[in-house]
Protein backbone atom coordinates (compact mmCIF):
# COMPACT_ATOMS: atom_id res chain seq x y z
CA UNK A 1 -12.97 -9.45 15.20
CA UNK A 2 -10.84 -9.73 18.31
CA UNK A 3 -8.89 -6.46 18.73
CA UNK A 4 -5.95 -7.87 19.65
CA UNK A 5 -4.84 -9.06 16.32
CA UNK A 6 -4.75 -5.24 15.31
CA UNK A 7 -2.68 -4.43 18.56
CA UNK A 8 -0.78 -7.35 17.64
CA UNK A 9 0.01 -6.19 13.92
CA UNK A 10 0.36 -2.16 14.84
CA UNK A 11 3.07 -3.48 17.80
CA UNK A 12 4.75 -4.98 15.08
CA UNK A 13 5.07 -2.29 12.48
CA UNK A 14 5.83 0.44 15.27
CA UNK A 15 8.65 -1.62 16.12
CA UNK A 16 10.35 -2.05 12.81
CA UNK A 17 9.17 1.74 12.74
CA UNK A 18 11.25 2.72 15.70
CA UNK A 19 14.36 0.34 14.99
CA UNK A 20 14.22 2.40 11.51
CA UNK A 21 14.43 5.44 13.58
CA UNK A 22 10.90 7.01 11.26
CA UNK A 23 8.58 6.80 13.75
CA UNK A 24 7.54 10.66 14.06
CA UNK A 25 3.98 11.37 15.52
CA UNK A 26 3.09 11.61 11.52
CA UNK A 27 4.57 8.32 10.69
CA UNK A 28 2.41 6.95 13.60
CA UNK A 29 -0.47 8.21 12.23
CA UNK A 30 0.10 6.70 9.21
CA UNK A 31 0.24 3.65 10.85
CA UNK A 32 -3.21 4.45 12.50
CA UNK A 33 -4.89 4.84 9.09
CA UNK A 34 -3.72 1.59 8.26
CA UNK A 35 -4.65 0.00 11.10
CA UNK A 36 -8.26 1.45 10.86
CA UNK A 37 -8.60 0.43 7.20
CA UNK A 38 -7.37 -3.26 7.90
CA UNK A 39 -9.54 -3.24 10.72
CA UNK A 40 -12.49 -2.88 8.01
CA UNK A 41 -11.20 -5.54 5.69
CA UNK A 42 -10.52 -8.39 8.31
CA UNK A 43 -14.40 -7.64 8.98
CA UNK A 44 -15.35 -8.05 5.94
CA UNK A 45 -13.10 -11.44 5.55
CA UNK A 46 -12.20 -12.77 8.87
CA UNK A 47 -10.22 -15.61 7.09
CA UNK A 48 -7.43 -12.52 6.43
CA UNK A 49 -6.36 -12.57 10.14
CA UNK A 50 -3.29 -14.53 9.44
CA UNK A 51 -2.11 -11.91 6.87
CA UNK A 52 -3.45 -8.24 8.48
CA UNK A 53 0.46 -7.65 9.98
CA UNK A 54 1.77 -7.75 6.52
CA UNK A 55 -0.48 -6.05 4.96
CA UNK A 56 -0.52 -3.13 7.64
CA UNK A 57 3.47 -2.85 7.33
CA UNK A 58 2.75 -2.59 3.26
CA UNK A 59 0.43 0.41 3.96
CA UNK A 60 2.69 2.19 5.95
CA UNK A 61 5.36 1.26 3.64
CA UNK A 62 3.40 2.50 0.05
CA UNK A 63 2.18 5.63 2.52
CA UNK A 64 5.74 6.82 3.39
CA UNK A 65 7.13 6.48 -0.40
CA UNK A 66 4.64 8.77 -1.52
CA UNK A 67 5.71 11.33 1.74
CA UNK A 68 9.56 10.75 2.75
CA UNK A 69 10.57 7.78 0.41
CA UNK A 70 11.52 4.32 0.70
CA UNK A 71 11.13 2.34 4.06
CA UNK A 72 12.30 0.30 5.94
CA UNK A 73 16.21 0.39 3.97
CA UNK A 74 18.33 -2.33 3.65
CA UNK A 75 21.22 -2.23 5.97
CA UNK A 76 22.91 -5.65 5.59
CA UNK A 77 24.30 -5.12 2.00
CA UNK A 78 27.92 -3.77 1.57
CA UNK A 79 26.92 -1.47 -1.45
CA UNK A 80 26.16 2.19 -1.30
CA UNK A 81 23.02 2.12 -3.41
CA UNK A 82 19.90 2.83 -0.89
CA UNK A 83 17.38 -0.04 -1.41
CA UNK A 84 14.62 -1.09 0.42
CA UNK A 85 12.95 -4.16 2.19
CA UNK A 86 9.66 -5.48 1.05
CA UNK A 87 7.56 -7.54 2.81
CA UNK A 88 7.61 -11.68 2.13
CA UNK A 89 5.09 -13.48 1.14
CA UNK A 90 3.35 -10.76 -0.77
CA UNK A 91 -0.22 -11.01 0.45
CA UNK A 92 1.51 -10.38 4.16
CA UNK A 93 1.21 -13.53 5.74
CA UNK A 94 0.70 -15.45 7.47
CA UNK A 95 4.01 -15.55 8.84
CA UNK A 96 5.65 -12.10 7.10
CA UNK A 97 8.96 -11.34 6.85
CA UNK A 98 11.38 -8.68 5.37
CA UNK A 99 13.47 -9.28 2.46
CA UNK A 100 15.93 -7.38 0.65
CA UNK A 101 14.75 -6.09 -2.63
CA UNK A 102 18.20 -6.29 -4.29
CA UNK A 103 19.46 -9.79 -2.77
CA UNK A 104 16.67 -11.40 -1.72
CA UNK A 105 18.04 -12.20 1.43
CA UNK A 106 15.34 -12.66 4.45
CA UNK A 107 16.48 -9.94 6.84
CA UNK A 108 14.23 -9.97 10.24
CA UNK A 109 10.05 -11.48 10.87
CA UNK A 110 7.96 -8.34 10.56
CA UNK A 111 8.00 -7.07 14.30
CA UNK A 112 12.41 -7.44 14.77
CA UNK A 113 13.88 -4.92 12.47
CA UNK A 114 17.57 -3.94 14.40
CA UNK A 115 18.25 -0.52 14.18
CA UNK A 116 20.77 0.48 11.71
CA UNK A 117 24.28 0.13 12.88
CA UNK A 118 25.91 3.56 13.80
């Protein structure tokens, strides 16, 4: 497998990871776990390239509910009630996006989360 798709999918996630404002050294390696599992799979199915972004940022994301909670949040709805993102299409690709749980409004590609305003 070519490396760079795995640079290319942990860029991405430590992006939306940073524009969250989460991305401690712990939350990183989280992200490095991921990366190194994924790495793994696309090995063993090298037709999964397309969709090993997604599925990265959905490891991270089931890894930091069980530790800290829900991630990344949605910022773009006017209610109070914290509710998260979740990665669109489901199996992660092959172009992945976030949507709002609640709406189901397409917020931002995988890789161009804004920060939170404030």
């Amino acid at each position: 497998m070519d490396p760079t798709d795995l640079l290319h999918a942990r860029a991405r996630v430590l992006h939306d990871l940073e524009a969250s404002r989460v991305a401690t050294a712990d939350v990183v390696s989280l992200l490095e776990d991921a990366l190194s599992e994924r790495q793994w799979w696309v090995e063993q199915w090298p037709e999964g390239k397309p969709y090993v972004a997604g599925l990265v940022a959905q490891d991270v994301q089931d890894a930091l509910l069980e530790r800290v909670g829900r991630w990344p949040l949605c910022t773009g709805c006017p209610d109070d009630d914290t509710h998260a993102l979740y990665i669109q299409p489901e199996l992660g690709g092959p172009d992945p996006t976030w949507v709002c749980e609640r709406s189901g409004t397409t917020v931002a590609p995988l890789g161009r989360l804004d920060p939170p305003p404030g």
